[in-house]
C-alpha atoms as a PDB file:
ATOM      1  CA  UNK A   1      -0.434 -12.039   2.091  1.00  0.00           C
ATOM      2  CA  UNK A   2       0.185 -14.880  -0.372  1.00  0.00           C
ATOM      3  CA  UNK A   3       3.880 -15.442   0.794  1.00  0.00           C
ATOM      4  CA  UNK A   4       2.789 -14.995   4.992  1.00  0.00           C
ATOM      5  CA  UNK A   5       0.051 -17.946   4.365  1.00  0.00           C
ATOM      6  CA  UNK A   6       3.383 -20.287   3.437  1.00  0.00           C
ATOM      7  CA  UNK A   7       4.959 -19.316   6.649  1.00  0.00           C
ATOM      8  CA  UNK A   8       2.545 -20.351   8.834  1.00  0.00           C
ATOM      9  CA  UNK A   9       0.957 -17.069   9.384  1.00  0.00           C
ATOM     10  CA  UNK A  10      -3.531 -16.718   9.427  1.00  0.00           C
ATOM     11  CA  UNK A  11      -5.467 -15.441   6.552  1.00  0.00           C
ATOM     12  CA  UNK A  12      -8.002 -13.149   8.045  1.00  0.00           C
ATOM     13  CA  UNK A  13      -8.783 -11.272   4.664  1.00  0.00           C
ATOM     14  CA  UNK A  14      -7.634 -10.221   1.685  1.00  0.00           C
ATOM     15  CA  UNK A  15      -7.841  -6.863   0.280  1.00  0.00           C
ATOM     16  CA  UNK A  16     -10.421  -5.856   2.659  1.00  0.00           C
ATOM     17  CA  UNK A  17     -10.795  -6.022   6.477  1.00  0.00           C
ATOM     18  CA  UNK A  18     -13.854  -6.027   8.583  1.00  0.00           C
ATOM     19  CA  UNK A  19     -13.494  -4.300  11.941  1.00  0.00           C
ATOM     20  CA  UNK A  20     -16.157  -4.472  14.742  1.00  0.00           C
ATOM     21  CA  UNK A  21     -16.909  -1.045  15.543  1.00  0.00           C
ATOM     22  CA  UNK A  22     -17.257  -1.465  19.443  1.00  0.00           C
ATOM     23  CA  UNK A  23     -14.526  -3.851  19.739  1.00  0.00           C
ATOM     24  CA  UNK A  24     -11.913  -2.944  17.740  1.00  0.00           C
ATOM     25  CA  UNK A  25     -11.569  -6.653  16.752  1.00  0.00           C
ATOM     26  CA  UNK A  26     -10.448  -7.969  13.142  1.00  0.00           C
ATOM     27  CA  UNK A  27     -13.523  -9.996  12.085  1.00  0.00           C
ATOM     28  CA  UNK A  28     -12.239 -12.875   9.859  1.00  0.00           C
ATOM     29  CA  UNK A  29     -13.506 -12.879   5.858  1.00  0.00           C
ATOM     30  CA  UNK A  30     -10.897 -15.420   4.817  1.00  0.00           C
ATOM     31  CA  UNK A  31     -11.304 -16.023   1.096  1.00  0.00           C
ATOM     32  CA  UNK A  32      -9.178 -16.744  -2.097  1.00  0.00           C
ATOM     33  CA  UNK A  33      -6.322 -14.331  -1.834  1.00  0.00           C
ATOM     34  CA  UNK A  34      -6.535 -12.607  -5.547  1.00  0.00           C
ATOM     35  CA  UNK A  35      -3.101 -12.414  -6.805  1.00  0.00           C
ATOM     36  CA  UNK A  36      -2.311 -10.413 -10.745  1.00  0.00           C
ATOM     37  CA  UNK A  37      -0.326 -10.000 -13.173  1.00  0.00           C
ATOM     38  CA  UNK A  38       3.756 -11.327 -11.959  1.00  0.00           C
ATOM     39  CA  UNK A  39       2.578 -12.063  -8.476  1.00  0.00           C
ATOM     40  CA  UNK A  40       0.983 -15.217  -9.867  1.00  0.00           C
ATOM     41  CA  UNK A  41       4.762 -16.654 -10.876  1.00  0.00           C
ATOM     42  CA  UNK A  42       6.285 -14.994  -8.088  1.00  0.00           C
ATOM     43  CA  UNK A  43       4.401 -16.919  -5.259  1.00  0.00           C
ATOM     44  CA  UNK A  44       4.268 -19.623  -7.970  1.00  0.00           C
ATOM     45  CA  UNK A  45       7.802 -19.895  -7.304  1.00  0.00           C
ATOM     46  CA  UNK A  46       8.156 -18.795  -3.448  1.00  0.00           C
ATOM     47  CA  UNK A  47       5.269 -21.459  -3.054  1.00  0.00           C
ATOM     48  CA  UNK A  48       5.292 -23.964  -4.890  1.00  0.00           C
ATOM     49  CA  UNK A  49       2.594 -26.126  -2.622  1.00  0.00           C
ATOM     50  CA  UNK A  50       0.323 -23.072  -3.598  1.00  0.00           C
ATOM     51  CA  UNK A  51      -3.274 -24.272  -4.716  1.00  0.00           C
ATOM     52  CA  UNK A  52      -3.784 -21.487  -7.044  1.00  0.00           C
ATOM     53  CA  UNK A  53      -6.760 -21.065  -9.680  1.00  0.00           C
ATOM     54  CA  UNK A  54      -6.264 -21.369 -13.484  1.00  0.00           C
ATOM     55  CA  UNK A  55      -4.934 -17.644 -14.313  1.00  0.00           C
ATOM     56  CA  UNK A  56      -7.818 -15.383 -16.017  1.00  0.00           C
ATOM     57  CA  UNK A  57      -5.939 -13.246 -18.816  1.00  0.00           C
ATOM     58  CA  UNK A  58      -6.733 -10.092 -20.208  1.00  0.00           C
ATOM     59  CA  UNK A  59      -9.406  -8.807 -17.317  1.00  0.00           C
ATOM     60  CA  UNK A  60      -9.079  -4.858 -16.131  1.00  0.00           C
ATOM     61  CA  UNK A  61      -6.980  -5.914 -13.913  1.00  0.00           C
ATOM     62  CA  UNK A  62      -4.491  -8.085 -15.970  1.00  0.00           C
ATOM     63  CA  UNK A  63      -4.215 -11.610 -15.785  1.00  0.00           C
ATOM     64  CA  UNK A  64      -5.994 -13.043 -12.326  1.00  0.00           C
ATOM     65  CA  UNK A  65      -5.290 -16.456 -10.076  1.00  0.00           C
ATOM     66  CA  UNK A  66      -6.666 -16.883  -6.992  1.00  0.00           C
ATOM     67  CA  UNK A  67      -4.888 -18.983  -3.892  1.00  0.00           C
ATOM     68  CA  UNK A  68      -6.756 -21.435  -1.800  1.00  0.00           C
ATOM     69  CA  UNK A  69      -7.787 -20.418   1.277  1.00  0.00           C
ATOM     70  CA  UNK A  70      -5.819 -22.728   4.142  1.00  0.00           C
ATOM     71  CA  UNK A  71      -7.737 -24.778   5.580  1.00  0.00           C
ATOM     72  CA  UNK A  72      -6.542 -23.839   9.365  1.00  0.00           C
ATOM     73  CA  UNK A  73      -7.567 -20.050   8.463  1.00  0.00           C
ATOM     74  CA  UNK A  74     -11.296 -21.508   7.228  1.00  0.00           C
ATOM     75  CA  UNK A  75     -11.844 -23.364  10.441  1.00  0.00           C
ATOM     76  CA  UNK A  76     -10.794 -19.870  12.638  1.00  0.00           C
ATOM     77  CA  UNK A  77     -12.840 -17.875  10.713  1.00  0.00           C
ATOM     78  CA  UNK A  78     -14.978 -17.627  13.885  1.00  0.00           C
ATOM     79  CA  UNK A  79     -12.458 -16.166  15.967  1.00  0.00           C
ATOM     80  CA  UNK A  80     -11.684 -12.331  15.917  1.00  0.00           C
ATOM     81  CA  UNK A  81      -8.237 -11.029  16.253  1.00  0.00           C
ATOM     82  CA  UNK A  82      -6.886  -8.066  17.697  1.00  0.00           C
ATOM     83  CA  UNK A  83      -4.840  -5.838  15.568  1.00  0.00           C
ATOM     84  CA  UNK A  84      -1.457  -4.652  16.539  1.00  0.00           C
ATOM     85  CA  UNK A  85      -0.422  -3.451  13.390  1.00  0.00           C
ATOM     86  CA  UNK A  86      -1.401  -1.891  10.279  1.00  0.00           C
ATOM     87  CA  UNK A  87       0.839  -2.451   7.375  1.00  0.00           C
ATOM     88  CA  UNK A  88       1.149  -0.336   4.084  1.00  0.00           C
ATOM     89  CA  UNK A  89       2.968  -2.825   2.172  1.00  0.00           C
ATOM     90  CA  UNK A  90       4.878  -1.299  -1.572  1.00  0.00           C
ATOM     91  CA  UNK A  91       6.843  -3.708  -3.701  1.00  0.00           C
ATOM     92  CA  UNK A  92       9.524  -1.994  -5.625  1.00  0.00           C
ATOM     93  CA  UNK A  93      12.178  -3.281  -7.519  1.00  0.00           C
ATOM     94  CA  UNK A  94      15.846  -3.333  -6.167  1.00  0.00           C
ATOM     95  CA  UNK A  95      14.658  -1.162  -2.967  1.00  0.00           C
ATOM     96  CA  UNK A  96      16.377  -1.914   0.338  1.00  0.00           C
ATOM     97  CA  UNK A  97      13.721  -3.574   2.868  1.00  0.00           C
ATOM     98  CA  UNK A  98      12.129  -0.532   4.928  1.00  0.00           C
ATOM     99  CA  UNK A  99       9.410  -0.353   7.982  1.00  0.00           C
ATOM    100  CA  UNK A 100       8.851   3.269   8.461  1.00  0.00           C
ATOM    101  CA  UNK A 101       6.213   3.829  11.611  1.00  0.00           C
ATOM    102  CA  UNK A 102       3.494   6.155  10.868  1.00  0.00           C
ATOM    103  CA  UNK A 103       2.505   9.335  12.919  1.00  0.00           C
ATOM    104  CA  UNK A 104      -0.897   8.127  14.475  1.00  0.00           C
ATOM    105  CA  UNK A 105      -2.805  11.414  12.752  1.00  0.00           C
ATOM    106  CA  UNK A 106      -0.702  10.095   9.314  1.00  0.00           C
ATOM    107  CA  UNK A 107      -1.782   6.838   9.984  1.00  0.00           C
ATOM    108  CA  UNK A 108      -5.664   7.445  10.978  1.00  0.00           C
ATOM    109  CA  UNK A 109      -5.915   9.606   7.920  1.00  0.00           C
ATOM    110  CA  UNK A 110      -4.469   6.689   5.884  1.00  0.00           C
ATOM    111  CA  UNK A 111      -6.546   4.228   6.787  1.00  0.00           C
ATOM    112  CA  UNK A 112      -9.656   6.648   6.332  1.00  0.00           C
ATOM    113  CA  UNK A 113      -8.410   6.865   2.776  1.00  0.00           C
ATOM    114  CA  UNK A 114      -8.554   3.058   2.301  1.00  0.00           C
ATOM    115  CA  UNK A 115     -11.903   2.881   3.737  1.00  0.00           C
ATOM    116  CA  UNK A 116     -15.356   2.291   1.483  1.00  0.00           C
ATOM    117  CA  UNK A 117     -17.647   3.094   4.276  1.00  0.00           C
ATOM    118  CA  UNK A 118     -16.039   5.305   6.449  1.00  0.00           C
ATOM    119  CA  UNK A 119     -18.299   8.569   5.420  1.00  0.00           C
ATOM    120  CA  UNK A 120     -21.759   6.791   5.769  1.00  0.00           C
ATOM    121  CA  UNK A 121     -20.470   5.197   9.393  1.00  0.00           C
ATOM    122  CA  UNK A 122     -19.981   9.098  10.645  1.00  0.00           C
ATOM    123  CA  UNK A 123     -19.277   9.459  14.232  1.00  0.00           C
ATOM    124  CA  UNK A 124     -19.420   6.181  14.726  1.00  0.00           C
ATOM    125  CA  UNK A 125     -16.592   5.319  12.495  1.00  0.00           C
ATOM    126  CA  UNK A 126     -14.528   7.866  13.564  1.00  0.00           C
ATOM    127  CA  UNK A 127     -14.769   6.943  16.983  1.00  0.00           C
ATOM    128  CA  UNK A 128     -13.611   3.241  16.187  1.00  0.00           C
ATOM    129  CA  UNK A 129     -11.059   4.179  14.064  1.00  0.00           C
ATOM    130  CA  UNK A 130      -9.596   6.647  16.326  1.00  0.00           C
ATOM    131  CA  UNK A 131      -9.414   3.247  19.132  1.00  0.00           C
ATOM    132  CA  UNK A 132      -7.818   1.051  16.161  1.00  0.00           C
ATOM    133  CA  UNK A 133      -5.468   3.829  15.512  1.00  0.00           C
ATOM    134  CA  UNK A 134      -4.586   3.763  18.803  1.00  0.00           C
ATOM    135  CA  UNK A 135      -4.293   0.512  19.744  1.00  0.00           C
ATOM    136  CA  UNK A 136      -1.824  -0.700  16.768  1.00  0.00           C
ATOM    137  CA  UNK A 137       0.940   0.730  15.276  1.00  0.00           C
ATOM    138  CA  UNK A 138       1.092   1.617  11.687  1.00  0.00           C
ATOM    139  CA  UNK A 139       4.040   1.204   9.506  1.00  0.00           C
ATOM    140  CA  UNK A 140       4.630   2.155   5.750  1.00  0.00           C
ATOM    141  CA  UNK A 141       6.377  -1.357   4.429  1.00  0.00           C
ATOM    142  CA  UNK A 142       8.576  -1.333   1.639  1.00  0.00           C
ATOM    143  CA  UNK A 143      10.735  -4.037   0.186  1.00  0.00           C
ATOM    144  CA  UNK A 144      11.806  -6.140  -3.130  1.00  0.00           C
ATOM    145  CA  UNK A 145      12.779  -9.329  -1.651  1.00  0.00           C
ATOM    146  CA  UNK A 146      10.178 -11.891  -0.366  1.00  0.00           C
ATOM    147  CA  UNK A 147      12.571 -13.308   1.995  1.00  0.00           C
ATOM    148  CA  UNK A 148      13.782 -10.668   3.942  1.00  0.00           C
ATOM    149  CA  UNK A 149      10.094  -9.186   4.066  1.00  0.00           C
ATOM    150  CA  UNK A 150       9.079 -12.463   5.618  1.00  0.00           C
ATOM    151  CA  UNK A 151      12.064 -12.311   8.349  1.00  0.00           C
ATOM    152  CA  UNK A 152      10.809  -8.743   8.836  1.00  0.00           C
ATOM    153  CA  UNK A 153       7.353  -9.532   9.606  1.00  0.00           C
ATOM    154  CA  UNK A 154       8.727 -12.483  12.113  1.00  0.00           C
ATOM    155  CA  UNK A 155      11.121  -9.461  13.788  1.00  0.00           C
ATOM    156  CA  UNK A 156       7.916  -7.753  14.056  1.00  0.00           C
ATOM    157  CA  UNK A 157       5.092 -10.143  14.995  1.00  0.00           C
ATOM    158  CA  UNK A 158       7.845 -11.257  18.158  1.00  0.00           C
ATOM    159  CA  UNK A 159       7.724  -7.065  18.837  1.00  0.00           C
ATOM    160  CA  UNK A 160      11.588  -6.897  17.666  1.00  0.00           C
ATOM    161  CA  UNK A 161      11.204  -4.296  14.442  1.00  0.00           C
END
């Protein structure tokens, strides 16, 4: 998320997304996107007109900086977006860049498995996941270059991945 927000690309959350259960629509939560441990040198270095926070060392999560929110994604934070797809992003070292598109049962079971509240929103969460599931495509993402995952996410934003 930290290297899309230096190409131009909208922060509508990070590490959680909101989803209006009879819409289907993204609702915007655009805060500090929480970056650990080598991330923080890596966009550091990708970005370098980052604003990030002073790193926090030795939490249970490693060392901690946060980026600054941009201040285009702040003023949209009002405006819903409609997903088209759902990413499972894995950084690995030295692996060749890979979009593999999920099976929609695969992928609904997926994001059900990412979900906090999924079990205490019963039918009604199934029901709205089963429409987001529907109406994106969901793609296991991995890669080890920041550069060519960038271009890839171009390729697929213009709906040529």
């Amino acid at each position: 998320m930290a290297a899309l927000l230096g190409h131009g690309w909208r922060l509508l959350s990070d590490e959680m997304t909101l989803v209006d259960l009879d819409d289907g629509n993204v609702v915007p939560l655009p805060r500090p996107v929480s970056l650990k441990n080598a991330s923080i040198d890596i966009i550091r270095a990708f970005r370098p007109d980052a604003v990030l926070s002073r790193p926090v060392e030795q939490t249970t999560k490693g060392t901690i900086a946060h980026l600054k929110v941009p201040a285009g994604s702040i003023a949209r934070a009002v405006e819903p977006a409609r997903p088209a797809h759902i990413v499972f992003p894995c950084w690995e070292a030295g692996a060749p860049l890979q979009l593999e598109l999920l099976p929609k049962a695969r992928a609904f079971m997926q994001v059900a498995d990412n979900c906090f509240n999924y079990q205490v929103l019963g039918a009604r969460g199934f029901g709205a996941l089963g429409r987001l599931i529907d109406a994106s495509d969901a793609h296991l993402f991995r890669y080890s270059s920041l550069p060519d995952a960038m271009g890839l996410f171009e390729r697929l934003a213009l709906g040529e991945a």
